[in-house]
C-alpha atoms as a PDB file:
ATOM      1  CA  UNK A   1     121.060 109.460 116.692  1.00  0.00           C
ATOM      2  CA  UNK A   2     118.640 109.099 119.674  1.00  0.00           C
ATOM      3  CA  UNK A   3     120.022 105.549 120.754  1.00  0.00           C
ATOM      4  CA  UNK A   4     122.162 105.891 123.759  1.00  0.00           C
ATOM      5  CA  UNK A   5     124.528 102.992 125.257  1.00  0.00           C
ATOM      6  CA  UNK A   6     123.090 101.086 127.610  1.00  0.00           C
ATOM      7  CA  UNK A   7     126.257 100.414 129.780  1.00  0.00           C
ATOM      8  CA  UNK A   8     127.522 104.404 130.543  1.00  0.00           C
ATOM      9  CA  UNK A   9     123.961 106.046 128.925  1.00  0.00           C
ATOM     10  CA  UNK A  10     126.583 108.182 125.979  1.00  0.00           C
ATOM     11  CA  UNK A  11     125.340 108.196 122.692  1.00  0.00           C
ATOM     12  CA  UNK A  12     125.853 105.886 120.170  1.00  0.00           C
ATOM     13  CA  UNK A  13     126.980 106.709 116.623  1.00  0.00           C
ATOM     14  CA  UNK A  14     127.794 104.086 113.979  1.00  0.00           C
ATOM     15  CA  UNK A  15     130.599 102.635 112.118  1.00  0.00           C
ATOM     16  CA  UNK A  16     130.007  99.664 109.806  1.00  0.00           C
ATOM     17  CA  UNK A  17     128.361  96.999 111.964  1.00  0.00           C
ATOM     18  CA  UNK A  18     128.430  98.124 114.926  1.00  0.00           C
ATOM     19  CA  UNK A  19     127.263 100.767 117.017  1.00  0.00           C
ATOM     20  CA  UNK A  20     129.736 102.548 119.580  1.00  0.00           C
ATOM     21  CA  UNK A  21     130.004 105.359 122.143  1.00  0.00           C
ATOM     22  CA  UNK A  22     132.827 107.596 123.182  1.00  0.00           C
ATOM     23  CA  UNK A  23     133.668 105.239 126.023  1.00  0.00           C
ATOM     24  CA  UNK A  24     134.691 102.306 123.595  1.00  0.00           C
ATOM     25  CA  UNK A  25     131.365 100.301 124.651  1.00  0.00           C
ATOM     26  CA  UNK A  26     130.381  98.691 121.209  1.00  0.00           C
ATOM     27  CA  UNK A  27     127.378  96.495 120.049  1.00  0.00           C
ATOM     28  CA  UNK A  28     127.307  94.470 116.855  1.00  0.00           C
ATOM     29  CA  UNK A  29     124.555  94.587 114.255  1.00  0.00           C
ATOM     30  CA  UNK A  30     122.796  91.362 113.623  1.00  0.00           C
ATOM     31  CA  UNK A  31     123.450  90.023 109.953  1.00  0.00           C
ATOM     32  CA  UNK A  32     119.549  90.690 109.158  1.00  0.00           C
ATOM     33  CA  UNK A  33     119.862  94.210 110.698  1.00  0.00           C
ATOM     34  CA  UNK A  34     118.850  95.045 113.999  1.00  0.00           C
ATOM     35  CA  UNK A  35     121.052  96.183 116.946  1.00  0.00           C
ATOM     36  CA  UNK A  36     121.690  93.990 120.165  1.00  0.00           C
ATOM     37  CA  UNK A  37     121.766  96.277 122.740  1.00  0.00           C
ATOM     38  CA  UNK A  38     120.455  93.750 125.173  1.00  0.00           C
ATOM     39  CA  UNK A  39     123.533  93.085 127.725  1.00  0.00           C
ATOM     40  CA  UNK A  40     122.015  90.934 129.887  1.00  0.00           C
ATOM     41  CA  UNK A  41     123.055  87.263 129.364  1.00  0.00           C
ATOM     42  CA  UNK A  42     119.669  85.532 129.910  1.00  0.00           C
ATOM     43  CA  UNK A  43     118.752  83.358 126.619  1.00  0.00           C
ATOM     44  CA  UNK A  44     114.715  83.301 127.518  1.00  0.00           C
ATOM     45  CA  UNK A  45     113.241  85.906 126.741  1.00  0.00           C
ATOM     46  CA  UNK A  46     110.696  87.680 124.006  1.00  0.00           C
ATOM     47  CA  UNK A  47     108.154  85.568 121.975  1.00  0.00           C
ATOM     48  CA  UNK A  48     109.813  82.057 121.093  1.00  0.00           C
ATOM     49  CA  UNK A  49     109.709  80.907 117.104  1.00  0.00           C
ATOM     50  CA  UNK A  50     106.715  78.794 117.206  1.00  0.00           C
ATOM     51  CA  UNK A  51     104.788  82.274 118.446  1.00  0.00           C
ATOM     52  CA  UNK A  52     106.791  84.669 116.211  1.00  0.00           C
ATOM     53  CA  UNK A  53     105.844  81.912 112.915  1.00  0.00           C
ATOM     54  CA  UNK A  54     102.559  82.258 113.790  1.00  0.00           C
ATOM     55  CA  UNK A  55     101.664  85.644 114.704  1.00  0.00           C
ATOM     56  CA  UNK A  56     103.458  86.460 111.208  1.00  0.00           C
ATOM     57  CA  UNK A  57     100.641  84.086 109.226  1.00  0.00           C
ATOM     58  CA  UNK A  58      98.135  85.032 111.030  1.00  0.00           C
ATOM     59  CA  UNK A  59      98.810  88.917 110.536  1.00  0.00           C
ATOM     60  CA  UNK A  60      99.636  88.525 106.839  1.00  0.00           C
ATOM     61  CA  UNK A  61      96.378  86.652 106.375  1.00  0.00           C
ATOM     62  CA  UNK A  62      94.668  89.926 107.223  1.00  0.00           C
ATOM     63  CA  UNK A  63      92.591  89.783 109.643  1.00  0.00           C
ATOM     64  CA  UNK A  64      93.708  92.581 111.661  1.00  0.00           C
ATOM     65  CA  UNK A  65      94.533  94.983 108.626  1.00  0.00           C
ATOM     66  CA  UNK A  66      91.719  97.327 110.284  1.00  0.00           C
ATOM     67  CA  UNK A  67      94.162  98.295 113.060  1.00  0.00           C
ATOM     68  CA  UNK A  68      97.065  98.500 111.288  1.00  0.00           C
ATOM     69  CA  UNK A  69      95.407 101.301 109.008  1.00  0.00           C
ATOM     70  CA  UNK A  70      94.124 102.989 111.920  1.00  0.00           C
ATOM     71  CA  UNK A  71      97.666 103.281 113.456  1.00  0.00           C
ATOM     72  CA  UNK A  72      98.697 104.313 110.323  1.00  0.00           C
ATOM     73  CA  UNK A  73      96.019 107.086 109.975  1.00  0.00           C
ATOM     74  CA  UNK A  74      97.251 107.919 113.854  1.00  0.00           C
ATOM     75  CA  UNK A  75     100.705 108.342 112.803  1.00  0.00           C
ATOM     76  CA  UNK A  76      99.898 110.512 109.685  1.00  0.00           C
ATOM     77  CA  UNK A  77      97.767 112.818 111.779  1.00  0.00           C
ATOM     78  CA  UNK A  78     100.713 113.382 114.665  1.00  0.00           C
ATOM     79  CA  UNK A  79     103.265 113.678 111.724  1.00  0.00           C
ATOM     80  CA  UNK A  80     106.271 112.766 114.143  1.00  0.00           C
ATOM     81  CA  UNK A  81     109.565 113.419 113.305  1.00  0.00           C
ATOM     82  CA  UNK A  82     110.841 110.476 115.931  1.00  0.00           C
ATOM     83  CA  UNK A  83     108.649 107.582 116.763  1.00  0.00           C
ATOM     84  CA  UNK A  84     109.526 104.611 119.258  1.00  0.00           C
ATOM     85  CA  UNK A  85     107.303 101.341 119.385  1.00  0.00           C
ATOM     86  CA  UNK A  86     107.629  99.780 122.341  1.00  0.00           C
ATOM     87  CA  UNK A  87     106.847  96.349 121.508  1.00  0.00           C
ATOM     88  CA  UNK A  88     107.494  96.171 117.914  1.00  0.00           C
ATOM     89  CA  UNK A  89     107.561  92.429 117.375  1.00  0.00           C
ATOM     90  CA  UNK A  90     107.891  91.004 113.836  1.00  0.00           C
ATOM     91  CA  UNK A  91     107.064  94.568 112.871  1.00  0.00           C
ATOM     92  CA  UNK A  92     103.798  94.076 111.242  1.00  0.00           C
ATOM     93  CA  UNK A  93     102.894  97.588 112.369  1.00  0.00           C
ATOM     94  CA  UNK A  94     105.691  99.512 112.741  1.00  0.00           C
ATOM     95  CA  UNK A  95     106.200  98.967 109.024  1.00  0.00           C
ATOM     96  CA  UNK A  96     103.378 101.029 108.262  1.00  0.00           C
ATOM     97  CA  UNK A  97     103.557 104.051 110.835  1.00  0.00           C
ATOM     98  CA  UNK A  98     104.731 107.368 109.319  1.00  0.00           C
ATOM     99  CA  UNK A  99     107.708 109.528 110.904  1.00  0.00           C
ATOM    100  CA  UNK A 100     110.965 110.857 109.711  1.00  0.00           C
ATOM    101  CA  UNK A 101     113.033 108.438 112.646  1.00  0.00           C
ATOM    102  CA  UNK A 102     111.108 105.054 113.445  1.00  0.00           C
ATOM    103  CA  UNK A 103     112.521 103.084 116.448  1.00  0.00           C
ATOM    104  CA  UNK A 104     111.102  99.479 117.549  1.00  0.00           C
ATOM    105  CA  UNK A 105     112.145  97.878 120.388  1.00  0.00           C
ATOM    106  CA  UNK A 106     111.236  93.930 121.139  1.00  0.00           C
ATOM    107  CA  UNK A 107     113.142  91.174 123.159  1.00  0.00           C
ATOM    108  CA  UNK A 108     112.421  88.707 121.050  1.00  0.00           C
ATOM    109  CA  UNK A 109     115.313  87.876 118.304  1.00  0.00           C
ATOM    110  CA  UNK A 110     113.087  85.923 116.320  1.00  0.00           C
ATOM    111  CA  UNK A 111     110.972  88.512 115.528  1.00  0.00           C
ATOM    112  CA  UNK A 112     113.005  91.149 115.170  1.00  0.00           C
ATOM    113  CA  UNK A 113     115.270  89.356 112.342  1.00  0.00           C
ATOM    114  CA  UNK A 114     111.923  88.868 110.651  1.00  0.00           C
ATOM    115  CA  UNK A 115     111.083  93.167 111.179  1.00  0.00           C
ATOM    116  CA  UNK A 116     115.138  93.705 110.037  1.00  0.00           C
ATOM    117  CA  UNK A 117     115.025  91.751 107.133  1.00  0.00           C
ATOM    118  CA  UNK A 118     111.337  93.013 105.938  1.00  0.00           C
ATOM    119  CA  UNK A 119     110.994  96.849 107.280  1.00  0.00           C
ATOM    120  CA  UNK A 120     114.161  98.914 106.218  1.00  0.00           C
ATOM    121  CA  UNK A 121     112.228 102.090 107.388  1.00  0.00           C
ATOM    122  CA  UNK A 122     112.844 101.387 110.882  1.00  0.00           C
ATOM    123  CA  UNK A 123     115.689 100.995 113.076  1.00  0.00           C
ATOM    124  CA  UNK A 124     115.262  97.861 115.360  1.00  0.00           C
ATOM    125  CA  UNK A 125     116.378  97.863 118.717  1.00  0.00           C
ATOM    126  CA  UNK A 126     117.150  94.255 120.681  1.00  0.00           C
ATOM    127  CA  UNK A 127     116.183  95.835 124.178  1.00  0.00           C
ATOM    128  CA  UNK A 128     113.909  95.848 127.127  1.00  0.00           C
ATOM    129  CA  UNK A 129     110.831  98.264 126.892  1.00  0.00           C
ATOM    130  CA  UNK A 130     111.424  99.114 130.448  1.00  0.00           C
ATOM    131  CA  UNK A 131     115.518 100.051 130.024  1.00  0.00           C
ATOM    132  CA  UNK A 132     114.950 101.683 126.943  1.00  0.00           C
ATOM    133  CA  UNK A 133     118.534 103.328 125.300  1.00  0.00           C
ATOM    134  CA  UNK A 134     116.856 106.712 124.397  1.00  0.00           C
ATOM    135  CA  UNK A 135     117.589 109.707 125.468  1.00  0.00           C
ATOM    136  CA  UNK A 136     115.173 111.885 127.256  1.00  0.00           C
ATOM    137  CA  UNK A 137     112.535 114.103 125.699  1.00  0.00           C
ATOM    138  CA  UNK A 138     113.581 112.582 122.297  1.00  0.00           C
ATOM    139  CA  UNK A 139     110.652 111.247 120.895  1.00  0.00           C
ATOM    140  CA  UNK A 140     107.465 112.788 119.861  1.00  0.00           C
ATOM    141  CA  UNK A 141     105.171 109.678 119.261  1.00  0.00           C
ATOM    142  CA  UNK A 142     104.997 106.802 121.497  1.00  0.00           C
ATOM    143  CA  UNK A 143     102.928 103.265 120.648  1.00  0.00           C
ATOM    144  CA  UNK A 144     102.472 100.494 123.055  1.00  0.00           C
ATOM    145  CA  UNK A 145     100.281  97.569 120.926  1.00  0.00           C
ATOM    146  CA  UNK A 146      99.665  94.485 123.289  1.00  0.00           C
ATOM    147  CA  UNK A 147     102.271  94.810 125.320  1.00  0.00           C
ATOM    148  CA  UNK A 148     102.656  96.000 128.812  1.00  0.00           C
ATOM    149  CA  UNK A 149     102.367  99.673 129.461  1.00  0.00           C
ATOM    150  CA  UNK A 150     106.077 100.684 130.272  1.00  0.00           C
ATOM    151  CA  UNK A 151     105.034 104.303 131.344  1.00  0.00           C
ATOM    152  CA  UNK A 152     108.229 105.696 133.686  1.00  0.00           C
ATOM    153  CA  UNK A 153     109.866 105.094 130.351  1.00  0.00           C
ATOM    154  CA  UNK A 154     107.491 106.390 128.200  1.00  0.00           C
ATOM    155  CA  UNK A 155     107.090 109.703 130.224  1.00  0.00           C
ATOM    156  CA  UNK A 156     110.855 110.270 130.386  1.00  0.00           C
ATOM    157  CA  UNK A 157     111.703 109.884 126.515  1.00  0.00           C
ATOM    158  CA  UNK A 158     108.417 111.613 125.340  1.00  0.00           C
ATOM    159  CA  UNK A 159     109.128 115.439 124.108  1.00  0.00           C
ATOM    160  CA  UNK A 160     106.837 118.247 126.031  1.00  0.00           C
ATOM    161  CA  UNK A 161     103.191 117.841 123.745  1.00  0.00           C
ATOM    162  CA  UNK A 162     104.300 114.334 122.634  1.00  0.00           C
ATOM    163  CA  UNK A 163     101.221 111.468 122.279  1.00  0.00           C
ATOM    164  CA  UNK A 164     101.428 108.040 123.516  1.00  0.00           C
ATOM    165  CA  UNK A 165      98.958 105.079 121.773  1.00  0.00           C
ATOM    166  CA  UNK A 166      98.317 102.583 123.796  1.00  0.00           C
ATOM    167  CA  UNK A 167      96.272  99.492 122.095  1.00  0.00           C
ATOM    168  CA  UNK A 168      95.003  97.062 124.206  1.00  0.00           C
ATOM    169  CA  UNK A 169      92.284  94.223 123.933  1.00  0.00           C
ATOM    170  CA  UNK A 170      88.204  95.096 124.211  1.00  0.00           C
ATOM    171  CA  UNK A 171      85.943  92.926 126.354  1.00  0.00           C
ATOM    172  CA  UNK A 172      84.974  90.833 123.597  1.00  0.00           C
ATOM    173  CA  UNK A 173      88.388  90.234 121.992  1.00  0.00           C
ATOM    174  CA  UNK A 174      88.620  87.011 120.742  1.00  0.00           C
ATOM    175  CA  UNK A 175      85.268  85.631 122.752  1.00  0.00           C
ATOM    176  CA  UNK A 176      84.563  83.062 120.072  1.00  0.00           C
ATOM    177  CA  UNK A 177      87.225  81.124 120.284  1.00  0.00           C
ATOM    178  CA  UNK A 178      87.701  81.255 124.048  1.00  0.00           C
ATOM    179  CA  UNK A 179      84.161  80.126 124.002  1.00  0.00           C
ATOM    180  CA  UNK A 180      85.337  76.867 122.065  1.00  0.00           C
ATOM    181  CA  UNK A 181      88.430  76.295 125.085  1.00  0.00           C
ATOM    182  CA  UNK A 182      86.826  77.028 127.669  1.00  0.00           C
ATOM    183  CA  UNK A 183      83.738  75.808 129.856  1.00  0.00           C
ATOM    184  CA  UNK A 184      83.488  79.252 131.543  1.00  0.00           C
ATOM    185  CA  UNK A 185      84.664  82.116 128.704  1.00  0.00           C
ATOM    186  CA  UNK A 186      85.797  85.329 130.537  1.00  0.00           C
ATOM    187  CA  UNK A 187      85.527  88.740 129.119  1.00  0.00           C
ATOM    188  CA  UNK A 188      88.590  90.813 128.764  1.00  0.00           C
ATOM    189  CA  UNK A 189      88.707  93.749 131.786  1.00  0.00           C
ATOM    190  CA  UNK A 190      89.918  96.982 130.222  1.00  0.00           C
ATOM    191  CA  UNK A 191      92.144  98.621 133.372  1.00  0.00           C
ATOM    192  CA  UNK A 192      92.873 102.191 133.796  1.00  0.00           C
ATOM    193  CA  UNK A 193      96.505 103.367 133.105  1.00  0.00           C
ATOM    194  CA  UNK A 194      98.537 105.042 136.045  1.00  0.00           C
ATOM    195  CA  UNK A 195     100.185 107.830 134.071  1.00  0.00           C
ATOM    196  CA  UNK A 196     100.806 111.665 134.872  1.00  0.00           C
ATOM    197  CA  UNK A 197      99.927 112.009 131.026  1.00  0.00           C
ATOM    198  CA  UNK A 198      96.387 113.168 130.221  1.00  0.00           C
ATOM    199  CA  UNK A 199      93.887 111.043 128.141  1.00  0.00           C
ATOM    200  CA  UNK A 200      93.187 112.988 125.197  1.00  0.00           C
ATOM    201  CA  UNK A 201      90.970 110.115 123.763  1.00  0.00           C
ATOM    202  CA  UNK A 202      89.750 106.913 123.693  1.00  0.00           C
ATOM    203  CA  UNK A 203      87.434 104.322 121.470  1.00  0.00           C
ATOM    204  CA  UNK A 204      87.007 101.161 120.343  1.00  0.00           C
ATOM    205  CA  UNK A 205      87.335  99.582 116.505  1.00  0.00           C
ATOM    206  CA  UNK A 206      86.202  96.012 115.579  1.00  0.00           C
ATOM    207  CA  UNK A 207      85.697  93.353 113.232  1.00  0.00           C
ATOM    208  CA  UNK A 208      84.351  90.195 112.705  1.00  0.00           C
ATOM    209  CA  UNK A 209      86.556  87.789 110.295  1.00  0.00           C
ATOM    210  CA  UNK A 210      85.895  84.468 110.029  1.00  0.00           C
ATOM    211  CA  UNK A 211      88.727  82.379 110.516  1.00  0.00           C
ATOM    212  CA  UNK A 212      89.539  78.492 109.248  1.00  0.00           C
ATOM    213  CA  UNK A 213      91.577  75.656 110.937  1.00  0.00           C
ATOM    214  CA  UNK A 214      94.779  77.066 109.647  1.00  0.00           C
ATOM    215  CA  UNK A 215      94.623  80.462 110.791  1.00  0.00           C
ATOM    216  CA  UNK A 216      92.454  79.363 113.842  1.00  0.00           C
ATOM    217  CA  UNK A 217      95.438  77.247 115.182  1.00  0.00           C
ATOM    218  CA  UNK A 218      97.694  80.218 114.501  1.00  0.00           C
ATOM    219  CA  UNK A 219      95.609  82.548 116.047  1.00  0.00           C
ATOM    220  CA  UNK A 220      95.771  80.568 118.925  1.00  0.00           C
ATOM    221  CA  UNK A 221      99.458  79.663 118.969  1.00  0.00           C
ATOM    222  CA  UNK A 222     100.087  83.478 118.996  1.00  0.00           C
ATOM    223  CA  UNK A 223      98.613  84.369 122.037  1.00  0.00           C
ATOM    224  CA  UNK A 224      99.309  83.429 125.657  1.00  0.00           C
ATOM    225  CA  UNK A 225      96.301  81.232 126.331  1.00  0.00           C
ATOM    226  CA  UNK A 226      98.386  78.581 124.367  1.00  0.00           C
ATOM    227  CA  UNK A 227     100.276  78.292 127.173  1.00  0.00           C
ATOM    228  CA  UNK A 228      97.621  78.691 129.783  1.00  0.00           C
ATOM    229  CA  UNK A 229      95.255  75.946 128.164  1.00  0.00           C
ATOM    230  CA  UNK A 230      95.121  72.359 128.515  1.00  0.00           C
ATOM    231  CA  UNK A 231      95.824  69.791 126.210  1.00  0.00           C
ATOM    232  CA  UNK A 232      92.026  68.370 126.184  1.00  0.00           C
ATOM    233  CA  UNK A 233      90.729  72.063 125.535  1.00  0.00           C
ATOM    234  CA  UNK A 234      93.354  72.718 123.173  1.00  0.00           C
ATOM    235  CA  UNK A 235      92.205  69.480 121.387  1.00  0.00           C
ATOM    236  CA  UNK A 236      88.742  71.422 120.440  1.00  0.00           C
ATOM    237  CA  UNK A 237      89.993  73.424 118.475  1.00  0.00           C
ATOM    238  CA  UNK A 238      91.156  70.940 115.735  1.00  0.00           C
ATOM    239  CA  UNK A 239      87.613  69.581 114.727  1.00  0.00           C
ATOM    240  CA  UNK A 240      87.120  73.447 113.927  1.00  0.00           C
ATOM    241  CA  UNK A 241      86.691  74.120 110.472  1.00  0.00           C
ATOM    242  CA  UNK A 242      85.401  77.585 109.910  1.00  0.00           C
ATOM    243  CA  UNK A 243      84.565  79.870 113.245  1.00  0.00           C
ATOM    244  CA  UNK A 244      83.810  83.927 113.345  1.00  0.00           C
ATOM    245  CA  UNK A 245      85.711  85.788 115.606  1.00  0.00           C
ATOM    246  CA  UNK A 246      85.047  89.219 117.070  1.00  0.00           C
ATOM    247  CA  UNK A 247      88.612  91.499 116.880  1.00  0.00           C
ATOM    248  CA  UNK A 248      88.388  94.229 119.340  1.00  0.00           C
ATOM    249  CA  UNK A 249      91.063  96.692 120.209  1.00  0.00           C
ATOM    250  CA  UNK A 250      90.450  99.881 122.391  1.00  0.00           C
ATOM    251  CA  UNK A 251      92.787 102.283 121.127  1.00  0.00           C
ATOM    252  CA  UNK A 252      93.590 105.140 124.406  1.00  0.00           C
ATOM    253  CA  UNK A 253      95.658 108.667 123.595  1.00  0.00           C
ATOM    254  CA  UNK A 254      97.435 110.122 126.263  1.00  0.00           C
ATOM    255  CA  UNK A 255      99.624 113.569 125.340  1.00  0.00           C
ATOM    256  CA  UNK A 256     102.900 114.275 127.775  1.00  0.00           C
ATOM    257  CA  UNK A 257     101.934 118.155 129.263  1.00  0.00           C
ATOM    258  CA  UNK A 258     104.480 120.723 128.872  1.00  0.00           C
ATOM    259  CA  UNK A 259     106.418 120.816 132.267  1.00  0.00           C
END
């Protein structure tokens, strides 16, 4: 096993429901399946359930199926035997990725009892994406999808040759519907990544669904500008009854050099 405990940094082997190193420091399986390897004691953080209920209907009504397949294709074409997502949430695409050892890591319990309970391929991890328990040079595929870009940690556990996927919104992600919130939409800006790993490529997939009130209000419920929008803008949205809406993801490769 890759996972390492996070108290003395040993590896951790299993017995029953729980997970335990040769120090004695043990950490208990949840009931649906995933391991807590969070120690600290703050309650707040990760996607709440309101988010993690609605992210799930939105993604199972399939509007973003296109990038899911395309991660999927990714993952067939690296063909690696360990693979940590960084980020995994509900597990809606972690599900789908090919390797022999799949690894997700979210803070968010909510989500990850819904990825536990659902996705028996993959091993999910309570546990900060910037304190990650893996051992160095251990993994030899790497995804980051909307989440932020924990690279020190992504360099250290990535084997010499290893690829990193790092999805991120285009410009004109989801400009329909901030054009119904907001006086003044804004464009998505697309930032360079400060990494020591090279960019082997980068492009950009899209599609335009068309979304009704249901999965409008979930689509917005599942992203942060629910919590960054007023009430009277929010209001706008619930005289919607169809809408299209671009999806845009850039999709950037980076590969680890041999040192």
């Amino acid at each position: 096993m890759e996972l390492l405990c996070p108290v003395c940094h040993e590896v951790l082997t299993r017995e029953d429901r729980r997970a335990v190193c040769i120090h004695g420091h043990s950490f208990d399986y949840a009931r649906s399946g995933y391991l807590n390897l969070q120690i600290s004691q703050r309650t707040d953080q990760g996607d709440n359930k309101l988010m993690v209920n609605a992210r799930t209907a939105f993604l199972h009504s399939g509007a973003y199926a296109f990038l899911k397949e395309e991660l999927t294709r990714l993952s067939q074409k690296y063909s690696p035997e360990v693979l940590a997502d960084l980020g995994c949430g509900e597990g809606y695409y972690t599900s789908s990725l090919c390797a022999q050892r799949k690894y997700g890591f979210d803070l968010s319990k909510d989500a990850l009892i819904y990825a536990s309970r659902h996705d028996h391929s993959t091993r999910y991890i309570l546990a900060s994406i910037f304190h990650l328990p893996l051992a160095d040079h251990c993994a030899d595929l790497a995804l980051t999808c909307f989440a932020p870009p924990a690279l020190s940690e992504v360099e250290r556990i990535l084997k010499d040759n290893g690829h990193y996927i790092f999805v991120s919104p285009g410009p004109d992600h989801l400009f329909e519907m901030k054009s119904l919130l907001y006086e003044k939409p804004y464009k998505n800006v697309v930032s360079p990544l400060g990494t020591t790993m090279s960019l082997k490529e980068e492009y950009t997939i899209e599609q335009i669904f068309t979304a009704d009130r249901e999965q409008l209000q979930n689509l917005f419920r599942m992203t942060p500008y629910a919590y960054r929008t007023s009430l009277r803008a929010t209001q706008k949205l619930e005289d919607i009854q169809t809408v299209k809406i671009t999806a845009q993801f850039i999709l950037r490769i980076y590969q680890k050099e041999k040192q």
